[in-house]
C-alpha atoms as a PDB file:
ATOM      1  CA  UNK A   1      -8.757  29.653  21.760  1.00  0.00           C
ATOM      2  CA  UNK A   2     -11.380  30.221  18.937  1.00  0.00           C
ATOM      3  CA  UNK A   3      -9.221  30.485  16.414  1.00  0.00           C
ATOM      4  CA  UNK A   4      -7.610  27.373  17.208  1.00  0.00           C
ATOM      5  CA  UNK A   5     -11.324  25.708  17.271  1.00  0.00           C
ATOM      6  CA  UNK A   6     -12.034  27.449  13.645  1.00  0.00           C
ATOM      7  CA  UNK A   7      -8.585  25.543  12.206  1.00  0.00           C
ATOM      8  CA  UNK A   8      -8.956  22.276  14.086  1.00  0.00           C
ATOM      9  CA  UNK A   9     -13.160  21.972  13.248  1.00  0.00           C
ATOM     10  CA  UNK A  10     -12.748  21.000   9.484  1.00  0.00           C
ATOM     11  CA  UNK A  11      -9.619  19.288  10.676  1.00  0.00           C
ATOM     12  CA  UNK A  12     -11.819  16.975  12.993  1.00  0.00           C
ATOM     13  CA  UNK A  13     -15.256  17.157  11.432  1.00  0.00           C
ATOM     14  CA  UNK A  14     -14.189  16.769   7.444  1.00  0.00           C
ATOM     15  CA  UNK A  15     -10.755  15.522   6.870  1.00  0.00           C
ATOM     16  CA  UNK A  16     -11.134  13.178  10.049  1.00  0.00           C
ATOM     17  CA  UNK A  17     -14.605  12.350   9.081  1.00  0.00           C
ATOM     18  CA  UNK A  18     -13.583   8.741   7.046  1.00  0.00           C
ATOM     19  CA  UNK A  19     -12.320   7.738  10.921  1.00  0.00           C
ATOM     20  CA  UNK A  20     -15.725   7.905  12.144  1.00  0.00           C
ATOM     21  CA  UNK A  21     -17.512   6.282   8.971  1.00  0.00           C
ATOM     22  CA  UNK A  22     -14.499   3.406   9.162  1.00  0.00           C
ATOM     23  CA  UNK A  23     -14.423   3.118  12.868  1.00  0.00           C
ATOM     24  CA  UNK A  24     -18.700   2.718  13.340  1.00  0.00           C
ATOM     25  CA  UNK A  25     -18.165  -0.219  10.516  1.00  0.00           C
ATOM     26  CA  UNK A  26     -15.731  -1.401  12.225  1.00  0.00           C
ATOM     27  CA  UNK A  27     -17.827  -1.708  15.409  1.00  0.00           C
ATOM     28  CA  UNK A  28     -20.769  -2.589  14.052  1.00  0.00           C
ATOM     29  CA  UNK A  29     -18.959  -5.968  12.465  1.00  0.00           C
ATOM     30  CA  UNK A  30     -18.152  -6.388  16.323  1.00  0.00           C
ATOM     31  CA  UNK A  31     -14.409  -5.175  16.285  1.00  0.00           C
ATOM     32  CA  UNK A  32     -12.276  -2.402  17.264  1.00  0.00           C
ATOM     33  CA  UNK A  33      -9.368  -1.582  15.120  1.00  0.00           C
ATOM     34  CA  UNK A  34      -6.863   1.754  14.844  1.00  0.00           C
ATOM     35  CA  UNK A  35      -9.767   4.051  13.068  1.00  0.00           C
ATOM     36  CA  UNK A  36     -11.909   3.609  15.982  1.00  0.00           C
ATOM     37  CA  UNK A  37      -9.159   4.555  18.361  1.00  0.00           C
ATOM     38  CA  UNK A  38      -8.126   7.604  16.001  1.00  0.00           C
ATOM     39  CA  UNK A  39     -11.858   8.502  16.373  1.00  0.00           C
ATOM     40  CA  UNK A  40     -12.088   7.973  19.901  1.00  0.00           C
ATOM     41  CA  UNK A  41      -9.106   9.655  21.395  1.00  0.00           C
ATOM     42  CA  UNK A  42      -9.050  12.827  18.950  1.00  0.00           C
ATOM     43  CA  UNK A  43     -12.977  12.893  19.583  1.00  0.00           C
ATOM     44  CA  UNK A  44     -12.392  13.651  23.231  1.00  0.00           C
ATOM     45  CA  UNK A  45      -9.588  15.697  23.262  1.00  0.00           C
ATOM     46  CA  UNK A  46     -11.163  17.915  20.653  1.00  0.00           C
ATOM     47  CA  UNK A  47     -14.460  17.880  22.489  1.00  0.00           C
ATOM     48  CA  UNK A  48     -13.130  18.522  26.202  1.00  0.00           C
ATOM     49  CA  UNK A  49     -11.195  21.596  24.554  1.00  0.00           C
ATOM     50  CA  UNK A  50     -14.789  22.830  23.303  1.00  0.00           C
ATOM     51  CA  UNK A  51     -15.717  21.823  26.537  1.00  0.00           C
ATOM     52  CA  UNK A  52     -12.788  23.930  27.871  1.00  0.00           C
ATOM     53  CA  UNK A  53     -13.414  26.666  25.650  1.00  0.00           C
ATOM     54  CA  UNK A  54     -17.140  27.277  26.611  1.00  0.00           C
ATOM     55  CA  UNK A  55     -16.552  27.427  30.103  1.00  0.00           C
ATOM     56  CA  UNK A  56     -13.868  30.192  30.177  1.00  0.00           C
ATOM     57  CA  UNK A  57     -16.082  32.051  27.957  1.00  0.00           C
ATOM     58  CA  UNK A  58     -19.329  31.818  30.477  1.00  0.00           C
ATOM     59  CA  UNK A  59     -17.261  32.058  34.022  1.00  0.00           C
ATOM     60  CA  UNK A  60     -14.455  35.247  35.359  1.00  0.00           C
ATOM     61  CA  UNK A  61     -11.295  32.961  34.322  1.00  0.00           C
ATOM     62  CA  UNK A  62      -8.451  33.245  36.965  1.00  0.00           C
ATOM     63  CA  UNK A  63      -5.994  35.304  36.113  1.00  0.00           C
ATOM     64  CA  UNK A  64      -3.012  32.917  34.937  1.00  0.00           C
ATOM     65  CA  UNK A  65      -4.886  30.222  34.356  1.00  0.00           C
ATOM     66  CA  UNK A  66      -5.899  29.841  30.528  1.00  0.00           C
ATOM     67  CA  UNK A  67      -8.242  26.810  29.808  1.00  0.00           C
ATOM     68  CA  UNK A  68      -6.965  23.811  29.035  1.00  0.00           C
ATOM     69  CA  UNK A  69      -7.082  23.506  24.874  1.00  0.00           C
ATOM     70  CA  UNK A  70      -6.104  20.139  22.759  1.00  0.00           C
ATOM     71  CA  UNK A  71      -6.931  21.286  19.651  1.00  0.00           C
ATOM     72  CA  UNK A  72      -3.428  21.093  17.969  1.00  0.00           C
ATOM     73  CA  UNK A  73      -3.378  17.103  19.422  1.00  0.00           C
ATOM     74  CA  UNK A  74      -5.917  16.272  17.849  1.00  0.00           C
ATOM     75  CA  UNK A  75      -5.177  17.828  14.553  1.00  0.00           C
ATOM     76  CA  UNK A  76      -2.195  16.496  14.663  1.00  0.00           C
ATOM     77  CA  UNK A  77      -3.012  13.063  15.133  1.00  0.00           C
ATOM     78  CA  UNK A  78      -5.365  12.976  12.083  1.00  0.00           C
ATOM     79  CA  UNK A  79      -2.812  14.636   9.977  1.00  0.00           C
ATOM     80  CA  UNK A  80      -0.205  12.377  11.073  1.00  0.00           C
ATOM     81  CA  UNK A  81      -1.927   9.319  10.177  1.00  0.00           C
ATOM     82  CA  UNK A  82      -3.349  10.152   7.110  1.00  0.00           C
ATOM     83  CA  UNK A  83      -0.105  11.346   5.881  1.00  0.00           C
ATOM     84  CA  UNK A  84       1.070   7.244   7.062  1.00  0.00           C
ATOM     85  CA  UNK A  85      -1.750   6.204   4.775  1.00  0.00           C
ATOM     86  CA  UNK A  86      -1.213   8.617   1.605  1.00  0.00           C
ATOM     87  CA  UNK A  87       2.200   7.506   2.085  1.00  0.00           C
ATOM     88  CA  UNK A  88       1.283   4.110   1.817  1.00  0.00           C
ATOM     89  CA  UNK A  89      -1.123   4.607  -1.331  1.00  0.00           C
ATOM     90  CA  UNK A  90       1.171   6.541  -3.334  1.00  0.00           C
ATOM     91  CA  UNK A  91       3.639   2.883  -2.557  1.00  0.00           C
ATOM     92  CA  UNK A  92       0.990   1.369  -4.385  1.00  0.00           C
ATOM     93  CA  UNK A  93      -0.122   3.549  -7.032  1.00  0.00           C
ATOM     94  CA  UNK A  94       3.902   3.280  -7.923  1.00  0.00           C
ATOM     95  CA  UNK A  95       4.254  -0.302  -7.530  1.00  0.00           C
ATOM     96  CA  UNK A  96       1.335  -0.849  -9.637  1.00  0.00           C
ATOM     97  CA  UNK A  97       2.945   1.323 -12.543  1.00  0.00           C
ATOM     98  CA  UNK A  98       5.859  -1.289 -11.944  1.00  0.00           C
ATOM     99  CA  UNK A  99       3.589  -4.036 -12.543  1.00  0.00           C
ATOM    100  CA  UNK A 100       1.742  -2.182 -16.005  1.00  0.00           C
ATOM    101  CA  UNK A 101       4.863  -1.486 -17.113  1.00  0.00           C
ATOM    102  CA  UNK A 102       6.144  -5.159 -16.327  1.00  0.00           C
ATOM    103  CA  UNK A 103       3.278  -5.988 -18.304  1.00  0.00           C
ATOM    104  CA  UNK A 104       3.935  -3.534 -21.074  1.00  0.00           C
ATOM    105  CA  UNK A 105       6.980  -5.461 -22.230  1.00  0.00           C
ATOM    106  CA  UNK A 106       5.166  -8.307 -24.137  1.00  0.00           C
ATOM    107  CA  UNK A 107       4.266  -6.702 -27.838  1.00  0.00           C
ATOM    108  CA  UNK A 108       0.433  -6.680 -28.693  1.00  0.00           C
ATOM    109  CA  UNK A 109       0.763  -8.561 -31.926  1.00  0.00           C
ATOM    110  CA  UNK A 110       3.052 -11.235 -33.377  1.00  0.00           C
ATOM    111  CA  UNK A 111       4.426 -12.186 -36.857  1.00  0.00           C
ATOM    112  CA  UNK A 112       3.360 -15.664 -37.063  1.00  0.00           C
ATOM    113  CA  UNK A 113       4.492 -18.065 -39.951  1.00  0.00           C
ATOM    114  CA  UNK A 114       1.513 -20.755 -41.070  1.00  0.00           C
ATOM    115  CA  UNK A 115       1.758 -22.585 -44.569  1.00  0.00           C
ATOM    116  CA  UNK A 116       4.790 -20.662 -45.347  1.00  0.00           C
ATOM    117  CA  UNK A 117       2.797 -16.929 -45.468  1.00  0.00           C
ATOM    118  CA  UNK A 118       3.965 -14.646 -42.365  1.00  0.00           C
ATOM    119  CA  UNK A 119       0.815 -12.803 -40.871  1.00  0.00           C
ATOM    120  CA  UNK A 120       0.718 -10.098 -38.210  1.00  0.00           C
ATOM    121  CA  UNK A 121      -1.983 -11.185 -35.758  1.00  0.00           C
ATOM    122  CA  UNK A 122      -3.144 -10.168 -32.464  1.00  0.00           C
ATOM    123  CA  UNK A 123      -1.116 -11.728 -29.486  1.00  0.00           C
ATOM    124  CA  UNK A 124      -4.388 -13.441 -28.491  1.00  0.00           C
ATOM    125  CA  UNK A 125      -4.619 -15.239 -31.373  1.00  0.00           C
ATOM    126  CA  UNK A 126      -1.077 -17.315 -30.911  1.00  0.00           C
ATOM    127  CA  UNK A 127      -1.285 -20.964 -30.472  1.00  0.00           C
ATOM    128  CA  UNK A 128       0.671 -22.975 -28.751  1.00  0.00           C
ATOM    129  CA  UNK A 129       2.897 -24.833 -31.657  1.00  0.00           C
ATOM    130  CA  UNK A 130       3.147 -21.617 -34.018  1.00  0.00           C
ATOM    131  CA  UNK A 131       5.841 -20.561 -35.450  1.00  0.00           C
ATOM    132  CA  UNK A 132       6.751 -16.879 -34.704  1.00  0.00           C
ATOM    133  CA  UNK A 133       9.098 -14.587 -36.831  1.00  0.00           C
ATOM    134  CA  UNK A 134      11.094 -11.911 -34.516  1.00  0.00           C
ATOM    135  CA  UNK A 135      12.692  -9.572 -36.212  1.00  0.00           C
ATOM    136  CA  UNK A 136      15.923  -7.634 -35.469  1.00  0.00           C
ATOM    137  CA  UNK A 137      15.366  -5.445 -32.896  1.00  0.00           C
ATOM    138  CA  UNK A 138      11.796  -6.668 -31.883  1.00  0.00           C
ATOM    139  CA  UNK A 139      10.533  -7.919 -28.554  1.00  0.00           C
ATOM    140  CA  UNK A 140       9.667 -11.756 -28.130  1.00  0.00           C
ATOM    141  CA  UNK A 141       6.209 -12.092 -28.146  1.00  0.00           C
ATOM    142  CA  UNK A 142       5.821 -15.442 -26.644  1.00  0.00           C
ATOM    143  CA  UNK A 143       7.876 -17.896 -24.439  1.00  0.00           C
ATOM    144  CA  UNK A 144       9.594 -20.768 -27.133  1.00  0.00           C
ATOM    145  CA  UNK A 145      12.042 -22.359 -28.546  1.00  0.00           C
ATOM    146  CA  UNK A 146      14.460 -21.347 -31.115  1.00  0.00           C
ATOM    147  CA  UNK A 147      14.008 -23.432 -34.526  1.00  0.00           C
ATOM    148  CA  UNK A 148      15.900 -21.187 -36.886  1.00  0.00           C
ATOM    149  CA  UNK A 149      18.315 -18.151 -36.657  1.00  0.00           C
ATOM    150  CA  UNK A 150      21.221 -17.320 -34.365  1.00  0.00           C
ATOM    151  CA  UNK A 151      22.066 -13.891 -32.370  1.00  0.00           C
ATOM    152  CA  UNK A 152      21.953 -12.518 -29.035  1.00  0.00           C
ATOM    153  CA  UNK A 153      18.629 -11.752 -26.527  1.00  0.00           C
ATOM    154  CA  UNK A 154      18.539  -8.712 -24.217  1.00  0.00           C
ATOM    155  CA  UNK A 155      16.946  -9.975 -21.359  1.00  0.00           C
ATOM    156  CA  UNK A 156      18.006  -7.522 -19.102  1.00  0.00           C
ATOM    157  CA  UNK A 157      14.373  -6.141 -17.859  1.00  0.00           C
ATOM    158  CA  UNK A 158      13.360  -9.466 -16.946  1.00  0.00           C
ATOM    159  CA  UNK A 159      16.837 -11.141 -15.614  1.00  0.00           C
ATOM    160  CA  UNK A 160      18.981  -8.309 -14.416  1.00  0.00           C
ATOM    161  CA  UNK A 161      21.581  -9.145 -16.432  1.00  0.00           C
ATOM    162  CA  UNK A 162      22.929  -6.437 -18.380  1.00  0.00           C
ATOM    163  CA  UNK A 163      24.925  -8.543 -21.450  1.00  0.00           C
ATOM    164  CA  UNK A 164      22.977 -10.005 -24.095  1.00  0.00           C
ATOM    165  CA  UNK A 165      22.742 -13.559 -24.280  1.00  0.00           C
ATOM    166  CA  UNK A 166      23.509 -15.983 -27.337  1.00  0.00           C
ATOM    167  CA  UNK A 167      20.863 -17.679 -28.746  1.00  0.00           C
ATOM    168  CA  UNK A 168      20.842 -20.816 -30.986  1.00  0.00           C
ATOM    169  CA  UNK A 169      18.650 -23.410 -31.984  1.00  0.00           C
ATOM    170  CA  UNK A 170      16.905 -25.376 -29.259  1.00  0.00           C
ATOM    171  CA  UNK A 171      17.650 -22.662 -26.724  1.00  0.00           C
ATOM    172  CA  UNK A 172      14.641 -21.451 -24.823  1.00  0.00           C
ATOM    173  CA  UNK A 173      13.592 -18.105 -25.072  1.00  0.00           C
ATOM    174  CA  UNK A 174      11.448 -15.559 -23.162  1.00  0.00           C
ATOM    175  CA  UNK A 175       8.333 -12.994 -23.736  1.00  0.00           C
ATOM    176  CA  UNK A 176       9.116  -9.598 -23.412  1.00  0.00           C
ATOM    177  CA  UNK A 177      13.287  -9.952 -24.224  1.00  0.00           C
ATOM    178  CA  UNK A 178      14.604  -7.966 -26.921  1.00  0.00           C
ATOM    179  CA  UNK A 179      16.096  -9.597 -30.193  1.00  0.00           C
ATOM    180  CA  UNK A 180      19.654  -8.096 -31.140  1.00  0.00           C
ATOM    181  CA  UNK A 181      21.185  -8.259 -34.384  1.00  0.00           C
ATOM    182  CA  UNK A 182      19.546 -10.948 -36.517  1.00  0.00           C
ATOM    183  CA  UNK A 183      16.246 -13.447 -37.320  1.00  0.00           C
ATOM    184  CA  UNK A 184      14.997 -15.480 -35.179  1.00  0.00           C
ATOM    185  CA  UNK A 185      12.104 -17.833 -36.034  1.00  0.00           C
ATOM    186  CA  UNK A 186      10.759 -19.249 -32.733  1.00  0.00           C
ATOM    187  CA  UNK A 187       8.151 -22.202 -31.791  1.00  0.00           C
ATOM    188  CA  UNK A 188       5.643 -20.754 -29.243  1.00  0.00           C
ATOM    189  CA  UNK A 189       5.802 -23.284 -26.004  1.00  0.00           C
ATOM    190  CA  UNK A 190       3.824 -20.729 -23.631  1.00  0.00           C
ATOM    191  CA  UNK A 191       1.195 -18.322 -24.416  1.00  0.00           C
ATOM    192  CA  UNK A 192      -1.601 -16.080 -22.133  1.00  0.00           C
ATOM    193  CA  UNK A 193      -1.240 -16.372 -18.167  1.00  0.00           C
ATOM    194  CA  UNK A 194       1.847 -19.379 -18.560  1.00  0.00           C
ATOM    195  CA  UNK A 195       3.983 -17.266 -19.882  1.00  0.00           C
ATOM    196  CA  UNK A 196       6.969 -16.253 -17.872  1.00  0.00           C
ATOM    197  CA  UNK A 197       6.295 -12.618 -18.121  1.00  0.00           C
ATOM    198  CA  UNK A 198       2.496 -13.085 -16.868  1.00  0.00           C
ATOM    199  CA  UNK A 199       3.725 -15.286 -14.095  1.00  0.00           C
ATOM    200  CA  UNK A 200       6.006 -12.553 -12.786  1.00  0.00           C
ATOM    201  CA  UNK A 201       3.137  -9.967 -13.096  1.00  0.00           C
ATOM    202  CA  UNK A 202       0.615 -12.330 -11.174  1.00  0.00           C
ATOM    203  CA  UNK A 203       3.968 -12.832  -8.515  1.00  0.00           C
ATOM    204  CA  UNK A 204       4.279  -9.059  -7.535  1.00  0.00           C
ATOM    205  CA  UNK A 205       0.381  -8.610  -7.954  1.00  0.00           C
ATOM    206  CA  UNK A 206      -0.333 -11.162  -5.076  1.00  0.00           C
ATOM    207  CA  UNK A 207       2.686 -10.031  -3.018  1.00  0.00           C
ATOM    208  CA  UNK A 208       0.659  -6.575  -2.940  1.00  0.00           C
ATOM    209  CA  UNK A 209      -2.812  -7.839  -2.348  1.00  0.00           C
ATOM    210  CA  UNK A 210      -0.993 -10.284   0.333  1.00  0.00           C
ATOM    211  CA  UNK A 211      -0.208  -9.567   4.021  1.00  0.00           C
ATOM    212  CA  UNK A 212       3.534 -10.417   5.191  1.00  0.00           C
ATOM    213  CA  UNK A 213       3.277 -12.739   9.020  1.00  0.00           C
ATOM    214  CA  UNK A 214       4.296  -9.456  10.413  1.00  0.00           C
ATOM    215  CA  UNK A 215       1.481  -7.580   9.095  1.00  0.00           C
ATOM    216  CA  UNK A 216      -0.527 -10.576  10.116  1.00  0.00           C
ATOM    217  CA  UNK A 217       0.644 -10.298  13.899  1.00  0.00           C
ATOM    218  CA  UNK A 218      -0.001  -6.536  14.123  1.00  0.00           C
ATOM    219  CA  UNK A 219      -3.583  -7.035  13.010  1.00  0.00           C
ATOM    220  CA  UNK A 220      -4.277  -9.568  14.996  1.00  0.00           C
ATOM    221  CA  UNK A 221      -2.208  -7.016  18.331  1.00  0.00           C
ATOM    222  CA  UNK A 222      -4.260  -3.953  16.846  1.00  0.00           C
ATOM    223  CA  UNK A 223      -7.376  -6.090  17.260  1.00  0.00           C
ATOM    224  CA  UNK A 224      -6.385  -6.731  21.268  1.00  0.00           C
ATOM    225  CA  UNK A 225      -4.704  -3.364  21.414  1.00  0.00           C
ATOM    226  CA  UNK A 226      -7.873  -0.776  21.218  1.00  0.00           C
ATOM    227  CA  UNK A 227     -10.046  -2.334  23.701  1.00  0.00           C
ATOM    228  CA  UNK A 228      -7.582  -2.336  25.845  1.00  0.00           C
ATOM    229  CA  UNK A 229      -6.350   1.067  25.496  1.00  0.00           C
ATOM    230  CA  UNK A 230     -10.123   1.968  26.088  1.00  0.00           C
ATOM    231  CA  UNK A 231      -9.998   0.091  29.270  1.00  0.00           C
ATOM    232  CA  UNK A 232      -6.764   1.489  30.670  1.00  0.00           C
ATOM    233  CA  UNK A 233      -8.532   5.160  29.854  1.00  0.00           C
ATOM    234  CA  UNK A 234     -11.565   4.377  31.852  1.00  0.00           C
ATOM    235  CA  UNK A 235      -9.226   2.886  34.762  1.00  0.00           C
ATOM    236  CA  UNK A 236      -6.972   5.714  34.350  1.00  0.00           C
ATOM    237  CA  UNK A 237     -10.228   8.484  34.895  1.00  0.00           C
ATOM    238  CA  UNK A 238     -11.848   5.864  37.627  1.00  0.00           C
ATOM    239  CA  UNK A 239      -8.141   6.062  39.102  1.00  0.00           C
ATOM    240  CA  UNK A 240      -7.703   9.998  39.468  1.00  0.00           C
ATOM    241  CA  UNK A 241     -11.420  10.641  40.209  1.00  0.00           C
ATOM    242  CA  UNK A 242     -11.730   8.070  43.106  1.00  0.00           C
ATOM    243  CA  UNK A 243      -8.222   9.669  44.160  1.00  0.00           C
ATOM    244  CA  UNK A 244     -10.139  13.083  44.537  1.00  0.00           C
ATOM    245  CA  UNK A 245      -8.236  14.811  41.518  1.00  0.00           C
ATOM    246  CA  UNK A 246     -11.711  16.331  40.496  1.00  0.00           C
ATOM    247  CA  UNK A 247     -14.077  15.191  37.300  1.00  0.00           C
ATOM    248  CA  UNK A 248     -11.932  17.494  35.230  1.00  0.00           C
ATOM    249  CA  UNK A 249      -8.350  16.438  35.973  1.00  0.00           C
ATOM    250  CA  UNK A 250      -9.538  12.530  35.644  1.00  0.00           C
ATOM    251  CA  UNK A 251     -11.145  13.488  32.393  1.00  0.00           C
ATOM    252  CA  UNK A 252      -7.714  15.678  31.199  1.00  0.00           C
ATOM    253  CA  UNK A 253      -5.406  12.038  32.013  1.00  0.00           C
ATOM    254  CA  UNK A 254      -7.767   9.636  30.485  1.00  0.00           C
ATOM    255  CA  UNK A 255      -7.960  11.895  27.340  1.00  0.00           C
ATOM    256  CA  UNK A 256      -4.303  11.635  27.404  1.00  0.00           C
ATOM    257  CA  UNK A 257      -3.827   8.212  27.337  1.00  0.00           C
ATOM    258  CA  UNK A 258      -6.084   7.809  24.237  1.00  0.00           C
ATOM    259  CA  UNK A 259      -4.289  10.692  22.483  1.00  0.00           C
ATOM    260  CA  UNK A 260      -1.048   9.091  22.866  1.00  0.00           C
ATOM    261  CA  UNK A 261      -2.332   5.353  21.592  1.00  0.00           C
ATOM    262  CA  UNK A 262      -3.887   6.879  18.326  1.00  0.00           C
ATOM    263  CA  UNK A 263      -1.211   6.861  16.109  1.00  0.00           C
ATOM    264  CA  UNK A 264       0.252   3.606  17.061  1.00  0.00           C
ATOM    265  CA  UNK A 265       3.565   2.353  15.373  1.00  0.00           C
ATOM    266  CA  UNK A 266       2.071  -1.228  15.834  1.00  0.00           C
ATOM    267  CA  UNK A 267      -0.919  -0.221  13.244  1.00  0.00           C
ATOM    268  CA  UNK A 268       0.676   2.334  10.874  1.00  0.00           C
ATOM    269  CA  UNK A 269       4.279   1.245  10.488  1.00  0.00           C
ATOM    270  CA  UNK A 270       4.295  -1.893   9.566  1.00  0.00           C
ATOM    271  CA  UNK A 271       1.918  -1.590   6.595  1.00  0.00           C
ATOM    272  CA  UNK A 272       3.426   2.037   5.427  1.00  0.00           C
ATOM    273  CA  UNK A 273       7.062   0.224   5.471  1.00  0.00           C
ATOM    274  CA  UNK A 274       5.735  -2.722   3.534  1.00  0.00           C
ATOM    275  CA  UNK A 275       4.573  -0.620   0.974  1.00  0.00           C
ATOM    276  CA  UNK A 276       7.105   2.125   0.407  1.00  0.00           C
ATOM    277  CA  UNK A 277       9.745  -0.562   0.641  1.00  0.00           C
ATOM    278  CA  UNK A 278       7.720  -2.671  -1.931  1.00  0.00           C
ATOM    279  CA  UNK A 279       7.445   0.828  -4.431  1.00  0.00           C
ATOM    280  CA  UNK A 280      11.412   1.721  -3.712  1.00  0.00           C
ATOM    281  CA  UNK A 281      12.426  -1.866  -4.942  1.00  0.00           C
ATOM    282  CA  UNK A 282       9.788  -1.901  -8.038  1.00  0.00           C
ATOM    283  CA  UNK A 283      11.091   1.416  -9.149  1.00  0.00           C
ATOM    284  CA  UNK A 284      14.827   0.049  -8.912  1.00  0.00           C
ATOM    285  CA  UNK A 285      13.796  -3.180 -10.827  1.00  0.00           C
ATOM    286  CA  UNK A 286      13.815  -5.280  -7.994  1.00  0.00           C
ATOM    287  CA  UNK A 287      10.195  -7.295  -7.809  1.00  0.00           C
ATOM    288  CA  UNK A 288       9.174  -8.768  -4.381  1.00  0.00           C
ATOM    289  CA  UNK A 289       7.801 -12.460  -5.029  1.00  0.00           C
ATOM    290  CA  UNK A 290       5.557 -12.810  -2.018  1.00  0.00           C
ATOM    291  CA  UNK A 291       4.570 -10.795   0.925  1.00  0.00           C
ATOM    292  CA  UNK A 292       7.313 -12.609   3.253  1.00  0.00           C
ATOM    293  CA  UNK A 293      10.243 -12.115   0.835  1.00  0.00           C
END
């Protein structure tokens, strides 16, 4: 029994420490959501096991009859749903280098043609109306038109499809698509944030920061579900108590039902699926245009 309380303490008082500073904001802005439960239920189980502990120590135990210990639950619980939420942050640390490397696609600087002299110039500096020189091999810098030159675009990062597409003058163009075989000059029609390769970037970065109407409806069930778990508990040690199962027993069955509700599916599924099924797609080339797609 002590060595189980020496593994489980930094379990409950270090790692699981975040669960306490989350849940008391969370109840101090006058709601209950799944870190106040997590504290709650892994808070009593680990305590009546102290509890537990302290008493077989001072009193003869019976012999046969070990003391009740929940140390392992309530390590367990903590570890099991901080491994839901690593899971779900290394979704989005992946995701996001789907989204840099989206971004990476457009060139820094373009080779822009003004009174008949071709200058390399930042990106930044394109206006709308220039005239931009892409060279065999070179990414687009810009969203345009073709004015001069003839060949084939690899578009293939930003369209999924895997042939290169002719090209010839008057045919539109995109940021970030590869030139094949020969000059192009083009006529820059989007620059900045209109681009089509921004707007794509700003698509999967608000699909991220937004919450599907699933996600919605668990929030809004997580925000029901803890006070009443809390209430069932109480009824549930009220219950066996009044029934004249002892303080103890009443205590061991209420802890129970707040063990069991602490790693609900409700609160940690939905958001851990959204986000490692977000990362799988972004790292297969598949970007998710909203949060409900």
């Amino acid at each position: 029994g002590w060595a189980q309380l020496l593994l489980a303490a930094p379990v409950q008082l270090w790692i699981g420490a975040r669960f306490y500073v989350a849940g008391w904001k969370a109840l101090r802005g006058g709601a209950g959501n799944m870190d106040v439960l997590v504290a709650l239920g892994t808070s009593a189980a680990f305590a009546l096991s102290v509890v537990e502990l302290a008493i077989a120590a001072w009193s003869a135990p019976m012999p046969g009859m070990p003391p009740h210990l929940y140390f392992e639950a309530s390590a367990t619980v903590i570890t099991l749903v901080l491994l839901g939420r690593w899971l779900e942050s290394r979704a989005r640390r992946r995701t996001g280098a789907a989204i840099s490397a989206l971004a990476a696609l457009r060139p820094d600087t373009a080779l822009v043609l003004r009174d008949g002299v071709e200058s390399e110039i930042p990106l930044a500096q394109v206006l709308l109306g220039d005239i931009v020189v892409v060279r065999p091999g070179a990414r687009l810098p810009v969203d345009g038109l073709v004015l001069g030159g003839a060949g084939s675009v690899d578009e293939s990062l930003l369209t999924g499809e895997s042939l290169p597409v002719a090209k010839h003058p008057g045919d539109r163009v995109t940021g970030g698509a590869i030139n094949g075989e020969s000059l192009l000059r083009v006529q820059t029609t989007a620059i900045g944030a209109e681009t089509v390769l921004a707007r794509m970037v700003r698509l999967v970065e608000d699909a991220q920061a937004a919450k599907p109407a699933i996600q919605r409806l668990a929030d809004r069930v997580s925000a029901v579900f803890v006070p009443v778990v809390v209430a069932i508990a109480l009824a549930t040690f009220l219950g066996w108590w009044l029934a004249g199962a002892g303080a103890a027993a009443a205590l061991i069955n209420a802890v129970a039902v707040l063990v069991i509700a602490c790693p609900c599916a409700m609160g940690l599924a939905i958001p851990t699926a959204v986000m490692v099924g977000t990362g799988v797609a972004a790292r297969h080339g598949i970007l998710i245009k909203d949060a409900d797609a």
